[in-house]
Protein backbone atom coordinates (compact mmCIF):
# COMPACT_ATOMS: atom_id res chain seq x y z
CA UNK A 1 0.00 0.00 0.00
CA UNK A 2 1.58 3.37 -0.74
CA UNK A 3 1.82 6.18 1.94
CA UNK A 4 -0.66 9.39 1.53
CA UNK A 5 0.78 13.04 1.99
CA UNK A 6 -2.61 14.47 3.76
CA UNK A 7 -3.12 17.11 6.42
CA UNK A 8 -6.33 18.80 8.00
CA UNK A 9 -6.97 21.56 9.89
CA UNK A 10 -10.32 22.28 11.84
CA UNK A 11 -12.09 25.10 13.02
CA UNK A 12 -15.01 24.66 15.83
CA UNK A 13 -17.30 27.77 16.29
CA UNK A 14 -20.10 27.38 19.29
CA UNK A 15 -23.49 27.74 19.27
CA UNK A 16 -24.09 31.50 20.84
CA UNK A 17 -27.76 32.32 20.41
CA UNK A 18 -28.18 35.24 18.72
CA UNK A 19 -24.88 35.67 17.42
CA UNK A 20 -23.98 32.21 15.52
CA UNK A 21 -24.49 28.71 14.95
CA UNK A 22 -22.63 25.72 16.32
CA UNK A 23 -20.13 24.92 13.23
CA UNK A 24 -17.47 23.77 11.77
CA UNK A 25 -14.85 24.70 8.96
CA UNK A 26 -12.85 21.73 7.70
CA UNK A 27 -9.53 22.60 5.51
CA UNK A 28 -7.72 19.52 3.93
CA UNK A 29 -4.76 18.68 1.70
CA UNK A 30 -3.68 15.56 -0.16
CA UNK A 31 -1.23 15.32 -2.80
CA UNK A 32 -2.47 13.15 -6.10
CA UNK A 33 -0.54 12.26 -9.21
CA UNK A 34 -2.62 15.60 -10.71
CA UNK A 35 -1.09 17.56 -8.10
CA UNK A 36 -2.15 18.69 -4.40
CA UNK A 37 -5.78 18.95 -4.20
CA UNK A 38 -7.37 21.40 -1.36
CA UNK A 39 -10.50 21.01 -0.06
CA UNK A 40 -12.84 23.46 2.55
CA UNK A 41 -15.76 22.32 3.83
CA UNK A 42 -18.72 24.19 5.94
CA UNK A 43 -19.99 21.41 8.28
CA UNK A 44 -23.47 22.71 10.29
CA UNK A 45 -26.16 20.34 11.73
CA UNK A 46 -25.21 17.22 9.33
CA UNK A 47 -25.13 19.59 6.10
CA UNK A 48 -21.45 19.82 4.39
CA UNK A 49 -21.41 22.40 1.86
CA UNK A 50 -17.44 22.07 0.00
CA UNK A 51 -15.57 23.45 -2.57
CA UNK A 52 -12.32 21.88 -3.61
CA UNK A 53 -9.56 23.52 -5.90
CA UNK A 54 -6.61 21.39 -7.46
CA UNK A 55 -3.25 23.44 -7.34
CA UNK A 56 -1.48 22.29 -10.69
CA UNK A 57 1.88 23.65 -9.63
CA UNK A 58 3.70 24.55 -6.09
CA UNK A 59 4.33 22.08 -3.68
CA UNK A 60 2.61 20.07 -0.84
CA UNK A 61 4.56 21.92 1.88
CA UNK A 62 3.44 25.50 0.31
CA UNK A 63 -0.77 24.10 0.03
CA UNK A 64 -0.54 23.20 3.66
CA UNK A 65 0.60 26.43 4.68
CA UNK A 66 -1.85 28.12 2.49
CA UNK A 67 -4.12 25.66 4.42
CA UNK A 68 -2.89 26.53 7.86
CA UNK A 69 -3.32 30.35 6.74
CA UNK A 70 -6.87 29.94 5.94
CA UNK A 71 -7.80 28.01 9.29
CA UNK A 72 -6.33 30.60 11.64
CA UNK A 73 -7.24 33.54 9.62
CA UNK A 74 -11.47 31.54 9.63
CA UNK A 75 -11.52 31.98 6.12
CA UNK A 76 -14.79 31.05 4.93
CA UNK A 77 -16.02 28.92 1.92
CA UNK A 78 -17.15 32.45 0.52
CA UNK A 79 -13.91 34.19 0.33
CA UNK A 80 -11.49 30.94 0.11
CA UNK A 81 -10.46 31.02 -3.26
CA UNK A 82 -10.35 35.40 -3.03
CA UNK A 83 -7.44 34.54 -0.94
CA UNK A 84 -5.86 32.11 -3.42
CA UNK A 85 -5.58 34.44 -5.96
CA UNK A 86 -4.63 37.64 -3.61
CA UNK A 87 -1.04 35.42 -2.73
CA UNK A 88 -0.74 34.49 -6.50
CA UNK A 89 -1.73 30.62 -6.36
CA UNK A 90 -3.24 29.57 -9.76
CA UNK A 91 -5.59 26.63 -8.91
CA UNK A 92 -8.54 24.59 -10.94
CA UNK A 93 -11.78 24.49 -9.65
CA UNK A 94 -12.75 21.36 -9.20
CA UNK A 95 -16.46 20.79 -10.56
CA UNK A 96 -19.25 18.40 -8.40
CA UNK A 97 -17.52 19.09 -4.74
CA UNK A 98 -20.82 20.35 -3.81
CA UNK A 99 -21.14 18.02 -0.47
CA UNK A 100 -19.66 14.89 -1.32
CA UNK A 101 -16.17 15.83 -0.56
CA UNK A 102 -12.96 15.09 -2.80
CA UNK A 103 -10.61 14.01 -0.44
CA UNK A 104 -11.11 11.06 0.26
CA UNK A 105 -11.57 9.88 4.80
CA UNK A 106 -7.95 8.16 4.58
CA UNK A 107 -8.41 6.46 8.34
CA UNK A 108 -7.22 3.28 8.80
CA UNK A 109 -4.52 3.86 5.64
CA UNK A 110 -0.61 4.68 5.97
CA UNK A 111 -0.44 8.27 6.00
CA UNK A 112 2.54 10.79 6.03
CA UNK A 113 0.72 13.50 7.75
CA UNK A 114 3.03 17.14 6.98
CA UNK A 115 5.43 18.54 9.69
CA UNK A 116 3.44 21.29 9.21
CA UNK A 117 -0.23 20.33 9.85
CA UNK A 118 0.42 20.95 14.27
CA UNK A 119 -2.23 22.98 15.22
């Protein structure tokens, strides 16, 4: 079985009435032979809403800080791929992520998780 390159970073938000909902903002790497594809998903009361980009060029190590950035900055699905092109990283939209997710659960597999994914 080969090793996976795969990382993810989540956000938790609480339930505060009034202000928000309880929520959650998932932000995952994996490196394919097509390159590294990135994935965010909105998570909220058993509804995933996604939207998944592969980056053509630039390495794994460089996605998962991109990755990292997003998480700790709460980068939303709305302004995700804003922030992609803002720092100059072409990407591919990739079509039918809707709520089915594109990277794939890897548990139970060999991974090689980044030295960069500690949050």
């Amino acid at each position: 079985m080969m090793n996976k390159e795969y990382c993810r970073y989540i956000h938790t938000y609480s339930e505060l009435e009034g202000l928000q909902h309880a929520h959650s903002l998932v932000y995952c790497g994996a490196l394919s032979a097509q390159g590294v594809v990135m994935e965010l998903r909105h998570e909220q009361d058993g509804r995933v809403r996604c939207s998944a980009v592969r980056l053509p060029e630039g390495s794994f190590a460089r996605a998962m800080q991109l990755l990292r950035y997003l998480c700790e900055n709460s980068v939303g699905l709305e302004q995700w791929l804003e922030v992609l092109t803002d720092v100059g990283q072409s990407y591919e939209l990739l079509e039918n992520a809707g709520t089915a997710g594109m990277i794939p659960d890897f548990a139970g597999d060999n991974l090689d998780f980044c030295a960069l994914c500690r949050f």
